[in-house]
C-alpha atoms as a PDB file:
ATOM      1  CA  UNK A   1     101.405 174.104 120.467  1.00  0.00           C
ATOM      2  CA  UNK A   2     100.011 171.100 122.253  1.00  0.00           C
ATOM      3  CA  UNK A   3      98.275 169.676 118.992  1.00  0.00           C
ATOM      4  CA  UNK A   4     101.620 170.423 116.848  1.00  0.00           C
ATOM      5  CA  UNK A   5     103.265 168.890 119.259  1.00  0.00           C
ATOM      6  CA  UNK A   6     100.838 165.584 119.499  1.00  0.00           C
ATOM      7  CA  UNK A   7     101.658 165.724 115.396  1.00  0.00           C
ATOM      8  CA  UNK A   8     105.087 165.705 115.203  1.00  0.00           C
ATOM      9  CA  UNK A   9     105.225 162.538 117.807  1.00  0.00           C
ATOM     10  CA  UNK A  10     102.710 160.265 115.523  1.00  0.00           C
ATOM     11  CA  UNK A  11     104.683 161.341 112.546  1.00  0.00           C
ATOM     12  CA  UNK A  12     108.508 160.236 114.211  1.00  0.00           C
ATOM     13  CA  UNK A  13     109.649 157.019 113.670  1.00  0.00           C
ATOM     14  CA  UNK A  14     109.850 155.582 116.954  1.00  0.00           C
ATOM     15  CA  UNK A  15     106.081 156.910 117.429  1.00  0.00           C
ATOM     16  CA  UNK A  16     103.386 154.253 118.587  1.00  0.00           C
ATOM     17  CA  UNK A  17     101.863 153.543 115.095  1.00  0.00           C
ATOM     18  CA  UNK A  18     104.867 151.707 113.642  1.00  0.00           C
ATOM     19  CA  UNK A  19     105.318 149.139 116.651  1.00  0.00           C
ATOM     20  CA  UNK A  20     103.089 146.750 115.255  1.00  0.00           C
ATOM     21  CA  UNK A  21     104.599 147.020 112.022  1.00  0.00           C
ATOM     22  CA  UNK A  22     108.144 145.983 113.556  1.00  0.00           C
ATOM     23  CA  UNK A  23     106.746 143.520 116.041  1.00  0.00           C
ATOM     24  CA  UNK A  24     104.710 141.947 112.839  1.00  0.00           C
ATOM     25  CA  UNK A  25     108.439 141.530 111.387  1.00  0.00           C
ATOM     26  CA  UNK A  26     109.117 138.829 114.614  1.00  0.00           C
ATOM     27  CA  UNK A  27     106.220 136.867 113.864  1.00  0.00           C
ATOM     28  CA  UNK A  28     107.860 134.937 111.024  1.00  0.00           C
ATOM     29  CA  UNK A  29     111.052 134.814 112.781  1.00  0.00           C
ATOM     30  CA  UNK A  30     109.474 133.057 115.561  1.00  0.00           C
ATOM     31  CA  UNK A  31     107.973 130.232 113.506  1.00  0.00           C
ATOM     32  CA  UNK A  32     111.414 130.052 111.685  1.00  0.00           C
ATOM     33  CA  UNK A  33     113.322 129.741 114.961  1.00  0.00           C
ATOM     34  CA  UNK A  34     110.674 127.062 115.610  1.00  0.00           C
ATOM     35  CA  UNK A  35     111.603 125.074 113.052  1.00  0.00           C
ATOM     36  CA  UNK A  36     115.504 125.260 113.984  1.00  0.00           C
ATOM     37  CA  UNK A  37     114.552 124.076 117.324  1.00  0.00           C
ATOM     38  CA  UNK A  38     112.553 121.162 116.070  1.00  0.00           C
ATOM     39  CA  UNK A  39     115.234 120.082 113.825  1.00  0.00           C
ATOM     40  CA  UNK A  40     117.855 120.096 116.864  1.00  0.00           C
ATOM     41  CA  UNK A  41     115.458 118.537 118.419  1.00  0.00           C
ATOM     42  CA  UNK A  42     115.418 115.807 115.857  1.00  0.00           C
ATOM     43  CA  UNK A  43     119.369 115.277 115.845  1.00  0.00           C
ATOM     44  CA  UNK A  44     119.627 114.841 119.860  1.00  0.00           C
ATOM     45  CA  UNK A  45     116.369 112.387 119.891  1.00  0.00           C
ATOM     46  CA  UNK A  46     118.139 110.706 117.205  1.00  0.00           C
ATOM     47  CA  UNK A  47     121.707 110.221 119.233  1.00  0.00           C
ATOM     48  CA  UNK A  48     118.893 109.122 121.950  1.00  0.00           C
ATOM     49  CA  UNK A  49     117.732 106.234 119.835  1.00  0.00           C
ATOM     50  CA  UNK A  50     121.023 104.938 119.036  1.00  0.00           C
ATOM     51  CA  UNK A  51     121.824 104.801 122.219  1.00  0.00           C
ATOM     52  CA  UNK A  52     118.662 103.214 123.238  1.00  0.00           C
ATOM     53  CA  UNK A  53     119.237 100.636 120.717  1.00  0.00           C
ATOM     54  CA  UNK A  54     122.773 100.311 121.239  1.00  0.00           C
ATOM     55  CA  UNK A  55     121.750  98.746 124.997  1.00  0.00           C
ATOM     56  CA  UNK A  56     120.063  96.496 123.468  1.00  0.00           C
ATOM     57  CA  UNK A  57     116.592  97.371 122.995  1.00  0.00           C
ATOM     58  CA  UNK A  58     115.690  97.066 119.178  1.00  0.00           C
ATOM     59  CA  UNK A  59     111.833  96.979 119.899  1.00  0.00           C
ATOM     60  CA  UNK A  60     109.985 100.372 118.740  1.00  0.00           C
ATOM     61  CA  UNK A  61     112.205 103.523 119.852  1.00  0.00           C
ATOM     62  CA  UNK A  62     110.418 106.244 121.770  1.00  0.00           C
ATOM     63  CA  UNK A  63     112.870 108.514 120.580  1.00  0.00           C
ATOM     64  CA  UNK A  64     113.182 107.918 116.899  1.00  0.00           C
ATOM     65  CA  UNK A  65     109.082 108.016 117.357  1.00  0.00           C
ATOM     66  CA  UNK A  66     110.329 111.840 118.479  1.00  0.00           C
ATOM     67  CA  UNK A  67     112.204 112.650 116.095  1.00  0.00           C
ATOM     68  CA  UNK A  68     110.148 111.605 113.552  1.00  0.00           C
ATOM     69  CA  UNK A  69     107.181 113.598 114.703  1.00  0.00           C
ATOM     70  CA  UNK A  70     109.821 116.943 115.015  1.00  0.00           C
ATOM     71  CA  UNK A  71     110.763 116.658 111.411  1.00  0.00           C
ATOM     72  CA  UNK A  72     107.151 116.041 110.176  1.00  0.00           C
ATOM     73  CA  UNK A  73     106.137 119.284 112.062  1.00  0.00           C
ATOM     74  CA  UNK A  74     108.911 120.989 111.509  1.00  0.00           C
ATOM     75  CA  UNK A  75     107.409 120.256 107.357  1.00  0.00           C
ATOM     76  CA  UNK A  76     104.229 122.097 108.678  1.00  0.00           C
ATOM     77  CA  UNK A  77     106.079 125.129 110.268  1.00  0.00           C
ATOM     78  CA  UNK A  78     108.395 125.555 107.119  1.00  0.00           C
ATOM     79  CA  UNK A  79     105.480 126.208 105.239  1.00  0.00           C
ATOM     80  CA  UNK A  80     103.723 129.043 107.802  1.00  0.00           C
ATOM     81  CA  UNK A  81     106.855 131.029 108.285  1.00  0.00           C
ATOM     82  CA  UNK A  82     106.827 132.257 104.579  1.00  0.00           C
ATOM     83  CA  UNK A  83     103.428 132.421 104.122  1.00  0.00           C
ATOM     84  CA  UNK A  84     102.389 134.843 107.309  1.00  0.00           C
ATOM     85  CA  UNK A  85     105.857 137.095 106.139  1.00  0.00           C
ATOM     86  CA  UNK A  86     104.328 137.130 102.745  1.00  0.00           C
ATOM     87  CA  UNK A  87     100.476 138.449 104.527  1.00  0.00           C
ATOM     88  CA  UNK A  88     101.923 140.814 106.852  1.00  0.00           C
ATOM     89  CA  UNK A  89     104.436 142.028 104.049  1.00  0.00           C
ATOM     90  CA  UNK A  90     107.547 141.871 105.931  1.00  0.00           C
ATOM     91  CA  UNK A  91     109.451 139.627 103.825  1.00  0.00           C
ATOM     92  CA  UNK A  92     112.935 140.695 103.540  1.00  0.00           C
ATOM     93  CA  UNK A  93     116.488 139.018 102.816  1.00  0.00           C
ATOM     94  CA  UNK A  94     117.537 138.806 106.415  1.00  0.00           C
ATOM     95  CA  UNK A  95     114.307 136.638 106.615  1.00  0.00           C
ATOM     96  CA  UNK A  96     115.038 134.548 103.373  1.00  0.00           C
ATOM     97  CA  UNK A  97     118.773 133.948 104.006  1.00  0.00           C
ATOM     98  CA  UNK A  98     117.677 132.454 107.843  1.00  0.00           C
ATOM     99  CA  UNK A  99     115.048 130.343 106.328  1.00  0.00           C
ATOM    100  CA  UNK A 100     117.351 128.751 104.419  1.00  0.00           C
ATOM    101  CA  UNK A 101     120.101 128.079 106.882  1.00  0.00           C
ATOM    102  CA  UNK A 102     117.116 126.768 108.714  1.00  0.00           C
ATOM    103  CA  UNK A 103     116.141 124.086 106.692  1.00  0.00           C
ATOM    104  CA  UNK A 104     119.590 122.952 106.064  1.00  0.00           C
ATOM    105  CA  UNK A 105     119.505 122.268 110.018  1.00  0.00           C
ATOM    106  CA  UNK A 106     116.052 120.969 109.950  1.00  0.00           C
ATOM    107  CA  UNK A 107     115.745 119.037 106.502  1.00  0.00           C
ATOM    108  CA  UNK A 108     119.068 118.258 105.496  1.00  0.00           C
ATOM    109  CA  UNK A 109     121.374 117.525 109.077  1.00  0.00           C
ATOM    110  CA  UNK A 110     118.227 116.016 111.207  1.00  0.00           C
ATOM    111  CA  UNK A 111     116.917 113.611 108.486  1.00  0.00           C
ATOM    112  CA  UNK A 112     120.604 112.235 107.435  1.00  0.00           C
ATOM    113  CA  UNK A 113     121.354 112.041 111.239  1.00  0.00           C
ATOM    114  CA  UNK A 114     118.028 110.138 111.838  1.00  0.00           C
ATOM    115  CA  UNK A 115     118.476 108.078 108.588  1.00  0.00           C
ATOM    116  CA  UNK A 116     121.145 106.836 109.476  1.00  0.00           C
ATOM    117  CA  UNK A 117     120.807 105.809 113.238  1.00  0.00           C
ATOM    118  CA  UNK A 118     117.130 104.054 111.912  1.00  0.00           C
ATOM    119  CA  UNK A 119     118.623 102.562 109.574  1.00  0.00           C
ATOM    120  CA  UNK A 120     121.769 101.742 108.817  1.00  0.00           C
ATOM    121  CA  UNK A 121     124.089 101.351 112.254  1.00  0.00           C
ATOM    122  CA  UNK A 122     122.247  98.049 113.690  1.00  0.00           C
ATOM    123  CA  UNK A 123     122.078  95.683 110.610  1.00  0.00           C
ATOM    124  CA  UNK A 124     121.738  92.430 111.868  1.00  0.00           C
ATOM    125  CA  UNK A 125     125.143  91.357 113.660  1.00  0.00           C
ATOM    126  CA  UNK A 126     125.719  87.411 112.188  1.00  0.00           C
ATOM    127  CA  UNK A 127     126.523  88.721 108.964  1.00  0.00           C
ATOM    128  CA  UNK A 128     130.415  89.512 107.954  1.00  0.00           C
ATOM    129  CA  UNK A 129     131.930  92.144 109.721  1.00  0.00           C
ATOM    130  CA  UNK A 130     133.875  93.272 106.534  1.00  0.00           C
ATOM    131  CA  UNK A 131     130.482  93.559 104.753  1.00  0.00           C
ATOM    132  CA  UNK A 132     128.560  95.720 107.387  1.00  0.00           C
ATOM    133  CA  UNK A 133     131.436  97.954 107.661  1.00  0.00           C
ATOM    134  CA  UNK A 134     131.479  98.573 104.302  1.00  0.00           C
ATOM    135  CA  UNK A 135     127.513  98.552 104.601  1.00  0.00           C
ATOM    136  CA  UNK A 136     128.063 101.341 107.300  1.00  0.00           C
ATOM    137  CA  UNK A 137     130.495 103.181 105.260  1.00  0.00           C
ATOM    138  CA  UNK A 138     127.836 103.388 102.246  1.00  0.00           C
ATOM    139  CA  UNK A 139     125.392 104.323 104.716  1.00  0.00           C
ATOM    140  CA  UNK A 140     127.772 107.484 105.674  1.00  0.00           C
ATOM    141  CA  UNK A 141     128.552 108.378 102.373  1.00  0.00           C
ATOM    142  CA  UNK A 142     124.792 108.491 101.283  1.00  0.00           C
ATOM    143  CA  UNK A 143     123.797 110.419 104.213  1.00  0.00           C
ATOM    144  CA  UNK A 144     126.808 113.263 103.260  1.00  0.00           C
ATOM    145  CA  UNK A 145     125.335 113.137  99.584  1.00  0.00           C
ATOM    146  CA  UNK A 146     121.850 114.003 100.866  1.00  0.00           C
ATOM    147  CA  UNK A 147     122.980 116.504 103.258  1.00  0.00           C
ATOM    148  CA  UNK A 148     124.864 118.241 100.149  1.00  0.00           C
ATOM    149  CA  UNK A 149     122.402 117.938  97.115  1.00  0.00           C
ATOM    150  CA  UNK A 150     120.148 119.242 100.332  1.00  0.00           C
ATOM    151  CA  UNK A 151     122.153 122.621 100.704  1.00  0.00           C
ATOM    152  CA  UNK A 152     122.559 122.808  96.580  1.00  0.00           C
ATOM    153  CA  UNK A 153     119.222 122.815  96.404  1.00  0.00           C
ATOM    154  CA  UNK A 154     118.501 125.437  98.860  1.00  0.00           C
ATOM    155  CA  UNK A 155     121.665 127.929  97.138  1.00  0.00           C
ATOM    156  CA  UNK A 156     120.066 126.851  93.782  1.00  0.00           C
ATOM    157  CA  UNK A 157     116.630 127.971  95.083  1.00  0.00           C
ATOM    158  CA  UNK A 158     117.852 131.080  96.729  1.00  0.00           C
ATOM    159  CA  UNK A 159     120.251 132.819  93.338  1.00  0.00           C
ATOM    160  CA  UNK A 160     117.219 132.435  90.982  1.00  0.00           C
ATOM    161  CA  UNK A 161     115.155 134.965  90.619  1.00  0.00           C
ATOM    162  CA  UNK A 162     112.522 132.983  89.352  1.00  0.00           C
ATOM    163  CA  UNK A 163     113.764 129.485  90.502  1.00  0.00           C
ATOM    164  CA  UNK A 164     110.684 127.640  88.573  1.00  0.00           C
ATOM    165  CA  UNK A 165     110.344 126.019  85.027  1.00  0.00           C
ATOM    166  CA  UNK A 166     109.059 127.689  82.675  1.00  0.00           C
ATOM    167  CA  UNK A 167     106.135 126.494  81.055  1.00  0.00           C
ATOM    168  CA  UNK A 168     103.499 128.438  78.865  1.00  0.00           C
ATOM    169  CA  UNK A 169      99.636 128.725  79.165  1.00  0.00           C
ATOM    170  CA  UNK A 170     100.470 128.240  82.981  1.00  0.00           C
ATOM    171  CA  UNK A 171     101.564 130.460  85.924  1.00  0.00           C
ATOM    172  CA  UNK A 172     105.259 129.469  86.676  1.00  0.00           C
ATOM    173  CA  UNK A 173     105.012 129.496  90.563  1.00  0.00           C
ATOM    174  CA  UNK A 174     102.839 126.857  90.810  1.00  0.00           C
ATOM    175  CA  UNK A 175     106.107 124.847  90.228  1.00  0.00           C
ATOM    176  CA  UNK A 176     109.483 124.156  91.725  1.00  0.00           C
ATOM    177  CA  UNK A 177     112.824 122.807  89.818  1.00  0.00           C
ATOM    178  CA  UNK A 178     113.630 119.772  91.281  1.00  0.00           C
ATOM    179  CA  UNK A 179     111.954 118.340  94.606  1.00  0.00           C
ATOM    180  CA  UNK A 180     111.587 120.773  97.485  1.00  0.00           C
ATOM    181  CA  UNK A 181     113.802 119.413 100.418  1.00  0.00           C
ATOM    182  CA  UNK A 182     110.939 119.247 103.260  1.00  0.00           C
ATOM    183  CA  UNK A 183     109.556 116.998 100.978  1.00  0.00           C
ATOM    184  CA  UNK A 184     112.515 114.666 101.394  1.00  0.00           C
ATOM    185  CA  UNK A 185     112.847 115.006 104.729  1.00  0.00           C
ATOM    186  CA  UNK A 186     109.455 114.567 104.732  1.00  0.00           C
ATOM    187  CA  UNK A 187     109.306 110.994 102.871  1.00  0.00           C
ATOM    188  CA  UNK A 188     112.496 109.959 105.607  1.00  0.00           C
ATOM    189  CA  UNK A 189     110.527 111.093 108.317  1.00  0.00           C
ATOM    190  CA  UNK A 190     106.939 109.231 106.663  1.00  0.00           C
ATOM    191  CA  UNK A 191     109.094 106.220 106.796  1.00  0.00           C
ATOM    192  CA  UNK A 192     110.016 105.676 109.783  1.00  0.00           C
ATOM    193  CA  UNK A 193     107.403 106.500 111.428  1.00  0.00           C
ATOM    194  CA  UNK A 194     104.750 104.125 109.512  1.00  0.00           C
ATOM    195  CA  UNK A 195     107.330 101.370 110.501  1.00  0.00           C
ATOM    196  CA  UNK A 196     106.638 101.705 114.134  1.00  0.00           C
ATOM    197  CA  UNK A 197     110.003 103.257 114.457  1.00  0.00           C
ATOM    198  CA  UNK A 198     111.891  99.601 114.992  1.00  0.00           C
ATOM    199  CA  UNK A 199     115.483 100.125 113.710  1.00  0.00           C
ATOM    200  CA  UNK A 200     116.364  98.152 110.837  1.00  0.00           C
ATOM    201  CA  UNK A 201     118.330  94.730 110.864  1.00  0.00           C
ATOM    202  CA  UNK A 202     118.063  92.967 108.045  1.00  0.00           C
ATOM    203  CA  UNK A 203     121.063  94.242 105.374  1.00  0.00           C
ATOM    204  CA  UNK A 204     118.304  94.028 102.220  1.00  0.00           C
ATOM    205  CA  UNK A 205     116.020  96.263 103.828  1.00  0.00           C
ATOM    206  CA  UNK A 206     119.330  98.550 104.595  1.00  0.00           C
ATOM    207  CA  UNK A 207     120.614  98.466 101.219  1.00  0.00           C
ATOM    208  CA  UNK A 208     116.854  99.430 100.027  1.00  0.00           C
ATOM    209  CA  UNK A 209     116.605 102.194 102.562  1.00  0.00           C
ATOM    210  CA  UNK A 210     120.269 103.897 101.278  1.00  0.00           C
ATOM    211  CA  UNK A 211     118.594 103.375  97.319  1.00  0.00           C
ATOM    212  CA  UNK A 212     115.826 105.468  98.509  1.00  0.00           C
ATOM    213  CA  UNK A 213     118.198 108.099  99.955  1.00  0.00           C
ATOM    214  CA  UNK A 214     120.437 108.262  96.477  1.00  0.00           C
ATOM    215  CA  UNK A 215     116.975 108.500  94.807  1.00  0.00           C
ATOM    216  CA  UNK A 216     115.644 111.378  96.992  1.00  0.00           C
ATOM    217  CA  UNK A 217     119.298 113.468  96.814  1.00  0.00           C
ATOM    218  CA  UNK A 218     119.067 113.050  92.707  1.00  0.00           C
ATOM    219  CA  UNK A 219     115.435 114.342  92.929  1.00  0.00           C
ATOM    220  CA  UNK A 220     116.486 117.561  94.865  1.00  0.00           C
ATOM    221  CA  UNK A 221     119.242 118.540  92.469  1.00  0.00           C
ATOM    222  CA  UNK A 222     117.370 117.354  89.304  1.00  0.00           C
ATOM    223  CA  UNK A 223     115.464 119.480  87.019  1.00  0.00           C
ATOM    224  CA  UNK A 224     112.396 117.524  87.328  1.00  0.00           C
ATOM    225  CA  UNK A 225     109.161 119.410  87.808  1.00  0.00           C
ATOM    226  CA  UNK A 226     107.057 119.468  91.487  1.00  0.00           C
ATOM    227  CA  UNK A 227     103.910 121.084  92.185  1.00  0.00           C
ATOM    228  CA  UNK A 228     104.174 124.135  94.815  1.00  0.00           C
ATOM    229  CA  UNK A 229     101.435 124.598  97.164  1.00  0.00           C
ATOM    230  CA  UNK A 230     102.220 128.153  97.543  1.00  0.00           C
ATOM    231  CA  UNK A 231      99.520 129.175  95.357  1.00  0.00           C
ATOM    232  CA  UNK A 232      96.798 127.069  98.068  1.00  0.00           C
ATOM    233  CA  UNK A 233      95.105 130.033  99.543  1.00  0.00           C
ATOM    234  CA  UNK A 234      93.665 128.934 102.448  1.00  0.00           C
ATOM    235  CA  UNK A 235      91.991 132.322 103.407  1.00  0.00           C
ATOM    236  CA  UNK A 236      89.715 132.374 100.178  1.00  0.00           C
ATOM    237  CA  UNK A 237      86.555 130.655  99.878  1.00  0.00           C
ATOM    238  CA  UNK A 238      86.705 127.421  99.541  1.00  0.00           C
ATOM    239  CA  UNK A 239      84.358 125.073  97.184  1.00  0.00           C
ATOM    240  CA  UNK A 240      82.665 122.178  98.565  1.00  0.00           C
ATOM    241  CA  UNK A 241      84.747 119.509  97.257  1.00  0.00           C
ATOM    242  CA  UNK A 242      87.619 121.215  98.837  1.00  0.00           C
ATOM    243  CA  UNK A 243      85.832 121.149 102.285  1.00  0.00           C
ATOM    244  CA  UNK A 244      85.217 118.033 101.513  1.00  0.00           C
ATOM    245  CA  UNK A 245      88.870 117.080 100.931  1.00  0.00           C
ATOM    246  CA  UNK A 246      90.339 118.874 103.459  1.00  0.00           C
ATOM    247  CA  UNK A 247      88.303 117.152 106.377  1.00  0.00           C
ATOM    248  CA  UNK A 248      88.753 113.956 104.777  1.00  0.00           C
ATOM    249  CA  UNK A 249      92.486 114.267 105.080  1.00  0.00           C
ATOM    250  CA  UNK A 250      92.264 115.688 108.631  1.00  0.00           C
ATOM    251  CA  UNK A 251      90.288 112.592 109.694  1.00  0.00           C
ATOM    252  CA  UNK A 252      92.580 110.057 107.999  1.00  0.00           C
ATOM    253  CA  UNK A 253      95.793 111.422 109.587  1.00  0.00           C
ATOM    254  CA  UNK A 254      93.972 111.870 112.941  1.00  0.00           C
ATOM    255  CA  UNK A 255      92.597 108.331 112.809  1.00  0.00           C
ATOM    256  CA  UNK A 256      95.383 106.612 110.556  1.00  0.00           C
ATOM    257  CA  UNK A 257      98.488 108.999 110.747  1.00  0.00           C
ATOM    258  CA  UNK A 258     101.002 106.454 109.468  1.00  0.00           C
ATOM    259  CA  UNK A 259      99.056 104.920 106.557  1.00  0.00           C
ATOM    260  CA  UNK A 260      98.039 108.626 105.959  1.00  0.00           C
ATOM    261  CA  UNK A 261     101.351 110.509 106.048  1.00  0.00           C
ATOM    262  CA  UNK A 262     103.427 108.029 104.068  1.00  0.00           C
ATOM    263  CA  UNK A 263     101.041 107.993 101.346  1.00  0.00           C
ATOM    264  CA  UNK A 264     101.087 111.809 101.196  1.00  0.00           C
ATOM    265  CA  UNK A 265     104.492 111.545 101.499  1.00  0.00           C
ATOM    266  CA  UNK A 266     105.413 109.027  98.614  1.00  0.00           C
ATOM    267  CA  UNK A 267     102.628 110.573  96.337  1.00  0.00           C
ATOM    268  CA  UNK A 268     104.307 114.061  96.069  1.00  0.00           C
ATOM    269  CA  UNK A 269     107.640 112.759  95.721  1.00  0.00           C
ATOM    270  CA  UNK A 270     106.798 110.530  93.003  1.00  0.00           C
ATOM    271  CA  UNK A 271     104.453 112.981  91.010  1.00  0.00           C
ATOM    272  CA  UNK A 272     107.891 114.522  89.812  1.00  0.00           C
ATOM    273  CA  UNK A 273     108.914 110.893  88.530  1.00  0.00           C
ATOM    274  CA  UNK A 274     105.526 110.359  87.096  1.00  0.00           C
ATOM    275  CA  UNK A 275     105.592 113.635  85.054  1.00  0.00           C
ATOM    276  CA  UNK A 276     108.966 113.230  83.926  1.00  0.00           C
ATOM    277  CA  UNK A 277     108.204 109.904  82.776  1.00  0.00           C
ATOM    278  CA  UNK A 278     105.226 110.590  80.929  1.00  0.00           C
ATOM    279  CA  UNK A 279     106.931 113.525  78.811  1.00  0.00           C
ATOM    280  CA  UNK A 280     109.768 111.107  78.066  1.00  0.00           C
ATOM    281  CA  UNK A 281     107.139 108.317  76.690  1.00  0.00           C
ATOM    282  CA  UNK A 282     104.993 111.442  74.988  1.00  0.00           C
ATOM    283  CA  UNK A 283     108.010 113.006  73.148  1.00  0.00           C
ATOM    284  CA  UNK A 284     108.641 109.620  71.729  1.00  0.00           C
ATOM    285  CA  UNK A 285     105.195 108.429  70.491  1.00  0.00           C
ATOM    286  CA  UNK A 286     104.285 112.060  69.212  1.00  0.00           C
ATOM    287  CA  UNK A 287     104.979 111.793  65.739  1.00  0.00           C
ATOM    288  CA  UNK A 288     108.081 114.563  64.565  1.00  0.00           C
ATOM    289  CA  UNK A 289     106.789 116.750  61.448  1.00  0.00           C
ATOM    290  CA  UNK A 290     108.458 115.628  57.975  1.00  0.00           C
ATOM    291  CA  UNK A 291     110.081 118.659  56.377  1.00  0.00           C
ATOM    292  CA  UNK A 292     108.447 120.385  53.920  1.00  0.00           C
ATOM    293  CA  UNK A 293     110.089 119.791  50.645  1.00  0.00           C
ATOM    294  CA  UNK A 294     111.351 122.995  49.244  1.00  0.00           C
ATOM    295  CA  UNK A 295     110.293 124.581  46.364  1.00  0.00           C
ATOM    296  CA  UNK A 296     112.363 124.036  42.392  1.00  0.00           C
ATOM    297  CA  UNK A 297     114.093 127.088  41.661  1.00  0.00           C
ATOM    298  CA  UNK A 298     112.773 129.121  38.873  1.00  0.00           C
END
């Protein structure tokens, strides 16, 4: 009876042998509540700087510095959360729904909020009041418009079942419709950190940064095509040249992180603009096929 017994407890559900199977399920939670917290994180470093600046202070900003760094991690952490619930198979929708509501936190609120404060709220002060009020207004109004192409993104993502182009001769999850949203925040983030983090003053440079804003929030709900790295398998072998490339690009962001990021940063998002570009100019220097002329009736 003792060995039946022994049996019957491996065999019940609450039995030792499944605990690691429902403790592997809180591993991806963990980095996903990681990523929530660096995004809040983001958001009150950002109030931070604005106050900072606000006293007077418009030198490089310790805490927009902070924020900066949150987001960019935050980019990093995104990307681990899926992948280690995809290895330990414990995806599920719970998981998907959260990471979503995550990254509308973490790449949509934090990067408007932080866009803004950088650069848009202390525009240099001699010019016309009416102007940087209206300048300010803009700046509000293209933040909301990020935030919301952001979260259309993310619902457009999450109701396809297969939420990638198709495209024969090639797998189609090696591509995403429209650009990614870490990406964007990404770029924001890339921005203003290579700039030392010194709000903006000058209205031209304001007005530019808000362009760059509209231009990232039509990427995200555009049906231009982006490379996925989901299909980079890190735990395969890896060829030479990719060692190769892969320490290269640790040493350049170790030595020269904000050369380094912003030109990762402003590749990827304009590989989508470059590919879209170059089918437009292809289609029209391709040559269309006459008709066939059809043959006299008998």
């Amino acid at each position: 009876m003792g060995r039946l017994d022994a049996q019957r407890h491996l065999m019940e559900p609450n039995s030792g042998e499944r605990r690691p199977r429902r403790a592997a399920y809180a591993l991806p939670m963990l980095f996903t509540a990681g990523n929530v917290f660096l995004g809040f994180l983001a958001v009150m470093k950002s109030f931070q700087g604005a106050l900072m600046a606000m006293s007077g202070d418009l030198g490089p900003n310790p805490h927009f510095e902070v924020a900066a760094k949150a987001i960019g991690v935050a980019v990093l952490v995104d990307g681990l959360d899926g992948r280690i619930a995809r290895l330990t198979g414990t995806t599920s929708e719970f998981g998907r729904e959260m990471d979503s509501l995550a990254d509308v936190i973490t790449f949509g609120v934090a990067p408007a909020v932080l866009a803004i404060s950088w650069g848009a709220q202390f525009v240099d002060g001699s010019m016309d009041p009416l102007i940087r009020d209206y300048l300010r207004r803009a700046a509000y109004f293209i933040g909301f418009l990020y935030l919301l192409c952001g979260a259309v993104r993310l619902a457009r993502f999450n109701i396809q079942s297969n939420p990638v182009p198709k495209n024969p001769g090639r797998a189609d999850r090696k591509y995403f419709v429209g650009l990614p949203i870490p990406a964007a925040a990404g770029l924001i983030a890339a921005v203003v950190f290579a700039t030392g983090c010194v709000p903006i003053e000058s209205w031209p440079l304001s007005a530019a940064w808000l362009a760059l804003l509209a231009l990232l929030s039509f990427l995200m709900v555009s049906t231009w095509r982006y490379r996925s790295l989901k299909d980079v398998q890190l735990l395969r072998p890896m060829s030479p040249l990719t060692v190769i490339l892969w320490g290269a690009a640790f040493y350049l962001i170790w030595n020269f992180p904000q050369a380094t990021l912003l030109a990762m940063a402003v590749t990827y998002v304009g590989s989508g603009i470059v590919v879209r570009v170059a089918g437009v100019l292809r289609r029209k220097v391709k040559p269309h096929p006459s008709p066939q002329p059809r043959g006299m009736p008998g």
